[in-house]
Structures are given as structure tokens and as C-alpha cells.
Protein backbone atom coordinates (compact mmCIF):
# COMPACT_ATOMS: atom_id res chain seq x y z
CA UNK A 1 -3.12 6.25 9.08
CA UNK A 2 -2.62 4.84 5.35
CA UNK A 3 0.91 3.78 4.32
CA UNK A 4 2.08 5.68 1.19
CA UNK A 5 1.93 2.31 -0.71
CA UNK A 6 -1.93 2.84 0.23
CA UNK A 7 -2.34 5.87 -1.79
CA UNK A 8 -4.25 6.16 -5.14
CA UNK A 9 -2.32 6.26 -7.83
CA UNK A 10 -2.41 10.13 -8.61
CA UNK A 11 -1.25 10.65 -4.97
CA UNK A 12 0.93 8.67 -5.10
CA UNK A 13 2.73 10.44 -8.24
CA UNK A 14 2.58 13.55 -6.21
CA UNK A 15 5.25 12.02 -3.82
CA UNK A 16 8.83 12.21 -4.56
CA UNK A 17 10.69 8.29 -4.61
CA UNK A 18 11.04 7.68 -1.24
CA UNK A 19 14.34 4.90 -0.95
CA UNK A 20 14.90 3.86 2.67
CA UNK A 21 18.24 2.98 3.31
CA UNK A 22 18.89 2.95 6.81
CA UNK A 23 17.71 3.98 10.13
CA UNK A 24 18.67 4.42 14.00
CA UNK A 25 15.74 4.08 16.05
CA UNK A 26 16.63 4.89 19.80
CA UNK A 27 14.15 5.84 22.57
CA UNK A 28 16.08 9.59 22.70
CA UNK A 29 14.71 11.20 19.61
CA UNK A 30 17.47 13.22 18.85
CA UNK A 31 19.40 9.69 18.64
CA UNK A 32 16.81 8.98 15.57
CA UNK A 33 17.71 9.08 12.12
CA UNK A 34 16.84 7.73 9.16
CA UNK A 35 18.13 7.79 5.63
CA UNK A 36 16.22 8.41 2.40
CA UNK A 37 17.49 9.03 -0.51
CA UNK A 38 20.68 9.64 0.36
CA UNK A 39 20.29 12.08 2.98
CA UNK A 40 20.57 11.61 6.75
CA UNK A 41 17.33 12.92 8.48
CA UNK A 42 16.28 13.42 11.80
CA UNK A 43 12.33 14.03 13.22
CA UNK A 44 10.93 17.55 12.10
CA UNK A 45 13.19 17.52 8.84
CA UNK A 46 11.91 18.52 5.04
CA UNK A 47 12.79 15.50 2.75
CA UNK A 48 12.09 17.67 0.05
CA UNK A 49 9.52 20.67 -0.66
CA UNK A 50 6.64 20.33 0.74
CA UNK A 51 7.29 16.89 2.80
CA UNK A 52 8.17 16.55 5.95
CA UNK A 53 9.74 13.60 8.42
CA UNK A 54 7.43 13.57 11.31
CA UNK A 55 8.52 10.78 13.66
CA UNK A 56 10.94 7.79 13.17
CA UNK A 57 9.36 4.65 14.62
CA UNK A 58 10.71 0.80 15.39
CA UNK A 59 9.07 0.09 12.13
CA UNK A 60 8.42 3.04 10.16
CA UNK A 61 8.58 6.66 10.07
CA UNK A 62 5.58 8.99 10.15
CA UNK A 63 5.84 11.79 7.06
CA UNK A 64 3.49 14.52 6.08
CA UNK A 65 2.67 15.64 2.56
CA UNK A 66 0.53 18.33 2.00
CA UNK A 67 -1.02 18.29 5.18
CA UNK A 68 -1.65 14.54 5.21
CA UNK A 69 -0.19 11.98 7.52
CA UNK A 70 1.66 9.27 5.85
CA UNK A 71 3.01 5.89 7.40
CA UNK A 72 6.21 5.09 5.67
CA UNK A 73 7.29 1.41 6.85
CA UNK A 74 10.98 -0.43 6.20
């Protein structure tokens, strides 16, 4: 799965700034959150139009964009 750093780029202009500013990882997933811009998210939330936070990892969270899977690591 490429990292969004990874992307071309043109896709990479497609994505809105992502800023990671904190996270909860826990093995409950509805203990997970992680904060990106500003706003608290949890698994299966829109970051904005057309993203989406898949999974919150140890590591790094999972997003898709436009039907792509994304690796977004802190």
C-alpha cells in the first residue's frame, strides 16, 4: 500500500493537507482516534469530501481517497 508521501505529484495535489496531531491507538477500535487537522476522528470517518479514515494503526492510519488505499504514517 503506498504512503501518501509516495504519490506523484498531481495526486498528491488532489489530497487535502493532512497535519497529524495526535492519536490514541488502543486494541478496542472504538477507543481509536486520531487528530488531523484539528478534528478528532475515529475509524470509518470523512476527513473531508471525498476522503475517508479507514483504520488507525500503532504507526499509521489507513485512509481512502477516491477509491484508493492510502498509508498515512506519524
Amino acid at each position: 500500500m503506498p504512503r501518501v508521501s509516495d504519490l506523484n505529484p498531481t495526486a498528491r495535489a488532489a489530497l487535502p493537507p493532512l497535519k497529524v496531531s495526535g492519536t490514541t491507538y488502543a486494541s478496542n477500535p472504538a477507543l481509536r482516534m486520531l487528530i488531523v487537522d484539528g478534528q478528532v476522528l475515529q475509524e470509518g470517518q470523512d476527513i473531508a469530501p471525498g476522503l475517508k479514515l479507514e483504520s488507525i494503526g500503532p504507526r499509521g492510519a489507513v485512509i481512502v481517497h477516491q477509491g484508493q488505499r492510502l498509508r498515512l504514517p506519524y
